[in-house]
PDB file of N, CA and C in Angstrom:
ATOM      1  N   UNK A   1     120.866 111.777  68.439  1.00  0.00           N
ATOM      2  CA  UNK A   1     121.135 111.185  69.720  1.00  0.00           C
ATOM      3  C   UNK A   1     120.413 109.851  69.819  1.00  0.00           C
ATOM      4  N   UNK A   2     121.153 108.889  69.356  1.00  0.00           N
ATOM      5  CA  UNK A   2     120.421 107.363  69.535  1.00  0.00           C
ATOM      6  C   UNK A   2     121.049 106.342  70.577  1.00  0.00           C
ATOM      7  N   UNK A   3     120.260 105.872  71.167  1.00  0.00           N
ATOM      8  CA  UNK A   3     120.362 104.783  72.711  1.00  0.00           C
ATOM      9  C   UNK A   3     120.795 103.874  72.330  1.00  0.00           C
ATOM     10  N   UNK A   4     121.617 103.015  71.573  1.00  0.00           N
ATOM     11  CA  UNK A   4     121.495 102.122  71.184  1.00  0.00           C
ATOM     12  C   UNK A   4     122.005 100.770  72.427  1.00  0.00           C
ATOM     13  N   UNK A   5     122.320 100.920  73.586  1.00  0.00           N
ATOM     14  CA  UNK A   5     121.931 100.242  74.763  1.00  0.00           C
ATOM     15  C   UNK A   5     120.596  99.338  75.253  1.00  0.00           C
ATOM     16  N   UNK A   6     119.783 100.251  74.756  1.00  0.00           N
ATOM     17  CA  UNK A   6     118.254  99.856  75.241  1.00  0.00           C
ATOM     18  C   UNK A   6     117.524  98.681  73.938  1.00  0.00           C
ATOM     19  N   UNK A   7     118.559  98.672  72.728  1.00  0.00           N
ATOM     20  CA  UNK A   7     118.042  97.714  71.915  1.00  0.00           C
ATOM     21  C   UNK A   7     118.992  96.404  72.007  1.00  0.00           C
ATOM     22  N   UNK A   8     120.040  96.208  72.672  1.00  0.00           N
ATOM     23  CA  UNK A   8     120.474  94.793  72.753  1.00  0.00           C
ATOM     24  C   UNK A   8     120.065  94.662  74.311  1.00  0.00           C
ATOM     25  N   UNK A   9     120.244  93.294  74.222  1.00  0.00           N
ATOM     26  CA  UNK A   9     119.726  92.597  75.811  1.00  0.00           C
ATOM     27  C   UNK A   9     120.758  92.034  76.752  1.00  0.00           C
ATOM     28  N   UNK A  10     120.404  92.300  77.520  1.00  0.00           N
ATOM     29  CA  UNK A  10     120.997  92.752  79.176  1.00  0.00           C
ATOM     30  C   UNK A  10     122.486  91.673  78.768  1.00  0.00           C
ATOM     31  N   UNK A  11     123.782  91.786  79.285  1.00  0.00           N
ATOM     32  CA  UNK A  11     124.579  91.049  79.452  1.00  0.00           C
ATOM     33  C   UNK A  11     124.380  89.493  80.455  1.00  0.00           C
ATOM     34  N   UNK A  12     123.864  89.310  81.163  1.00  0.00           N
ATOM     35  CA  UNK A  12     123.493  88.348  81.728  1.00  0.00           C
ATOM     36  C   UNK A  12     122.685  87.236  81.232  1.00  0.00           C
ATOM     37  N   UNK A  13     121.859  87.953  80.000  1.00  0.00           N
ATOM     38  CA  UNK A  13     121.255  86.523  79.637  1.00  0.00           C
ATOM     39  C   UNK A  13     121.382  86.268  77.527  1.00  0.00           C
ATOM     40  N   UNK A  14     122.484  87.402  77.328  1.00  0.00           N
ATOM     41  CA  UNK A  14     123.244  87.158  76.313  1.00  0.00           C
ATOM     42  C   UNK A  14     123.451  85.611  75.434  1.00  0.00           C
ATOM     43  N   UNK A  15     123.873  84.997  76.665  1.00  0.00           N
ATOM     44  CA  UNK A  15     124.449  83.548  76.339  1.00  0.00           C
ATOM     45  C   UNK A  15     123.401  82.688  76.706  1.00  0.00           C
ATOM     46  N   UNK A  16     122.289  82.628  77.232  1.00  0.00           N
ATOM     47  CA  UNK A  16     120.968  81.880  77.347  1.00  0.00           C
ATOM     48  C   UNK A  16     119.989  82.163  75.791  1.00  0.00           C
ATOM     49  N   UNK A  17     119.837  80.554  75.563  1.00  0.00           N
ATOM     50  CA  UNK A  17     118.552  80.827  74.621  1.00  0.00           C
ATOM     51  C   UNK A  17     117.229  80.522  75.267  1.00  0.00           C
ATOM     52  N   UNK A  18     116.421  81.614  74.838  1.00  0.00           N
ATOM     53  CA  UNK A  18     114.896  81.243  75.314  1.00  0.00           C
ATOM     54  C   UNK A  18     113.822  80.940  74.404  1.00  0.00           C
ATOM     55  N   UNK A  19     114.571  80.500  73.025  1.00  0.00           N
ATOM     56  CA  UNK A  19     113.372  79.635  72.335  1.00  0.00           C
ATOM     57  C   UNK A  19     112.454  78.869  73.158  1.00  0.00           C
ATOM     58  N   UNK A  20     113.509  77.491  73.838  1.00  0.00           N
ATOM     59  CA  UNK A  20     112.375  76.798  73.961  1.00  0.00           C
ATOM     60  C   UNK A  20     111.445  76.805  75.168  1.00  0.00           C
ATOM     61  N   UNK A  21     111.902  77.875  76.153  1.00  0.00           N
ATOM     62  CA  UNK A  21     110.744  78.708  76.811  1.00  0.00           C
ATOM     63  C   UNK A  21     109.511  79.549  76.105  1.00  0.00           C
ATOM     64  N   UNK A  22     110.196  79.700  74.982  1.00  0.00           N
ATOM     65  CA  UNK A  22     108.927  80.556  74.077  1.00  0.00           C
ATOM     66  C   UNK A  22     107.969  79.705  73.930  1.00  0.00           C
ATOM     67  N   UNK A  23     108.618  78.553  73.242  1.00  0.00           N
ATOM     68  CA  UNK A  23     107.817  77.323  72.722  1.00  0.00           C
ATOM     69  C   UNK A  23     106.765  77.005  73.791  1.00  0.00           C
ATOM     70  N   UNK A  24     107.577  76.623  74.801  1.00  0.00           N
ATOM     71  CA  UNK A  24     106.738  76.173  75.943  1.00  0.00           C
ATOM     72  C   UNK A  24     105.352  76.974  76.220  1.00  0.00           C
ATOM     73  N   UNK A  25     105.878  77.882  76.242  1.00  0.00           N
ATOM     74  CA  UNK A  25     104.993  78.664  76.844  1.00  0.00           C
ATOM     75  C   UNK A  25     103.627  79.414  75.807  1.00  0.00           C
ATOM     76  N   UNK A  26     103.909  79.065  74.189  1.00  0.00           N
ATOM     77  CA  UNK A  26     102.943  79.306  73.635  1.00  0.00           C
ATOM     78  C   UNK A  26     102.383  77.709  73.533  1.00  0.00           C
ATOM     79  N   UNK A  27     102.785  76.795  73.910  1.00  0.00           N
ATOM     80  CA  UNK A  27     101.484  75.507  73.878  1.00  0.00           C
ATOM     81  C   UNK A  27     101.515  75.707  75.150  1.00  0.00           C
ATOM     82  N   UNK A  28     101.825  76.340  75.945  1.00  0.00           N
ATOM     83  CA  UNK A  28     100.484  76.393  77.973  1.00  0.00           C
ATOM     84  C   UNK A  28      99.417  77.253  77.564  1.00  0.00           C
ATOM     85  N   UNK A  29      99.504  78.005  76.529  1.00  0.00           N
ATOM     86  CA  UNK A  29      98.468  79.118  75.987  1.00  0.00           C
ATOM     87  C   UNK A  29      97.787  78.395  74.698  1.00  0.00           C
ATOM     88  N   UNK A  30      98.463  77.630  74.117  1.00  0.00           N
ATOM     89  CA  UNK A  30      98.129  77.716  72.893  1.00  0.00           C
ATOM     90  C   UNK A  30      97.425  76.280  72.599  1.00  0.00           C
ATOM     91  N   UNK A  31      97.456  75.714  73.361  1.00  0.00           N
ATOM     92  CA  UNK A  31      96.766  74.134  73.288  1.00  0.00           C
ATOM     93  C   UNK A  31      95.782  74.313  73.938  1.00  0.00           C
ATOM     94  N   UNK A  32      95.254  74.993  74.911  1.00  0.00           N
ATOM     95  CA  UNK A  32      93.619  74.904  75.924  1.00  0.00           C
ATOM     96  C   UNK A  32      92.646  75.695  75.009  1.00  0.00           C
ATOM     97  N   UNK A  33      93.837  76.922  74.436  1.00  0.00           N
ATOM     98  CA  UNK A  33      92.949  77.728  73.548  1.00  0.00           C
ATOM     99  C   UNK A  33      92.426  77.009  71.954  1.00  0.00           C
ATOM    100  N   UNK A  34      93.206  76.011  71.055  1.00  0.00           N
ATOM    101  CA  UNK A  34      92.495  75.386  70.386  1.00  0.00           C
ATOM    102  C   UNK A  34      91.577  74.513  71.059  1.00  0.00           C
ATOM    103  N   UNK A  35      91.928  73.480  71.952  1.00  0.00           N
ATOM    104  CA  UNK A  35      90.553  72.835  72.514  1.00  0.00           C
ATOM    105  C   UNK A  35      89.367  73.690  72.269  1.00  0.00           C
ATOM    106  N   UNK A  36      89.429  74.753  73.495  1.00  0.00           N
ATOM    107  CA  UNK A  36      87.998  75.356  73.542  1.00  0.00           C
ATOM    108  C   UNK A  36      87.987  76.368  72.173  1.00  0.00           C
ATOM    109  N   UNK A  37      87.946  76.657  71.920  1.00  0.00           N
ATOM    110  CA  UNK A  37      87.941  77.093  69.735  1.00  0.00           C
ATOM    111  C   UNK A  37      87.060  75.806  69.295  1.00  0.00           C
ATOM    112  N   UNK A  38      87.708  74.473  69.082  1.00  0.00           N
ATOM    113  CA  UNK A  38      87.148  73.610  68.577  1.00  0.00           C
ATOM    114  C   UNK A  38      85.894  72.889  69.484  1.00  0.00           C
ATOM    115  N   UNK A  39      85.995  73.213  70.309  1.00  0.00           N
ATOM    116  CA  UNK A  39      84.428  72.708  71.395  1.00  0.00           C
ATOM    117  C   UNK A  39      83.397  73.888  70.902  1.00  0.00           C
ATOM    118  N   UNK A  40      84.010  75.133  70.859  1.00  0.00           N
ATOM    119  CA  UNK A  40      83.251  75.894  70.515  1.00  0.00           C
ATOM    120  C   UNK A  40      82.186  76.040  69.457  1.00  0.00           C
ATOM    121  N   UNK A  41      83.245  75.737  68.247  1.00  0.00           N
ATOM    122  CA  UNK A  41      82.413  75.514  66.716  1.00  0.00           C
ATOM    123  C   UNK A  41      81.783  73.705  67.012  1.00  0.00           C
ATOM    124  N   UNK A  42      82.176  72.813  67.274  1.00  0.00           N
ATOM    125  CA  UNK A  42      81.266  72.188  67.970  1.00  0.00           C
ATOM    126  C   UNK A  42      79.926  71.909  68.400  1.00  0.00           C
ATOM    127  N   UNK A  43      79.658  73.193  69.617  1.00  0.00           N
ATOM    128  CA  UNK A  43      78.849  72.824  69.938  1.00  0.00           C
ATOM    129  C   UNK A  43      77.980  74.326  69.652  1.00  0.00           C
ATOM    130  N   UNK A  44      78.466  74.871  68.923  1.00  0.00           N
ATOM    131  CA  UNK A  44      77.931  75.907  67.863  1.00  0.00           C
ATOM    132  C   UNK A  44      77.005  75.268  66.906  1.00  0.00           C
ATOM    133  N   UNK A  45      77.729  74.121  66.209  1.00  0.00           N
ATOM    134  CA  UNK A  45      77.103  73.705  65.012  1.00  0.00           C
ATOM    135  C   UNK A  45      76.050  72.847  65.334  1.00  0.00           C
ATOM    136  N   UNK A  46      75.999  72.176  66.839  1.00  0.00           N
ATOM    137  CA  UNK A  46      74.492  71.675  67.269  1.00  0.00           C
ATOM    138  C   UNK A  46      73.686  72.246  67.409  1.00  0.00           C
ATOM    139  N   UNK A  47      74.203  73.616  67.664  1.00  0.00           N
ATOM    140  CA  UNK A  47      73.152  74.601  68.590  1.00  0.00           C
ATOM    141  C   UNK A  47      72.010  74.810  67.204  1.00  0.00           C
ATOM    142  N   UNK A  48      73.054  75.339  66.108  1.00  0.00           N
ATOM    143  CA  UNK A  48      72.398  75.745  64.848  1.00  0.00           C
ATOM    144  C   UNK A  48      71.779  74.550  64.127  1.00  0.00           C
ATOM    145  N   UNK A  49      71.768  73.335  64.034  1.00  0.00           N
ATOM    146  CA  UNK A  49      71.397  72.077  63.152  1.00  0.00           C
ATOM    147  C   UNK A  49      70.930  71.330  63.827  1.00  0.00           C
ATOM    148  N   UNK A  50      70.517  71.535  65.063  1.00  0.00           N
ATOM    149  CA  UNK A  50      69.782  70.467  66.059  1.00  0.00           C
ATOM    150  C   UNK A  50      70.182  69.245  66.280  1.00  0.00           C
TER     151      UNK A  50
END
């Protein structure tokens, strides 16, 4: 007995692509989070080397 309903996606947004919402939305996440990563080791490596 397999669902196979519940593995394709809804008829309504069939014909929409949401790549470049993906995109988007991993650099609103994904760009503040390298900044502070790289501020981090930063000001890591002063902390440790004076």
């Amino acid at each position: 007995m397999t669902d196979t309903s519940s593995q394709s996606p809804p008829d309504g947004s069939a014909g929409r692509d949401r790549r470049p919402l993906i995109a988007f939305t991993w650099l609103w996440v994904g760009a503040p989070l390298a900044y502070g990563l790289y501020e981090l080791v930063r000001k890591a490596t002063q902390l440790f080397t004076g």
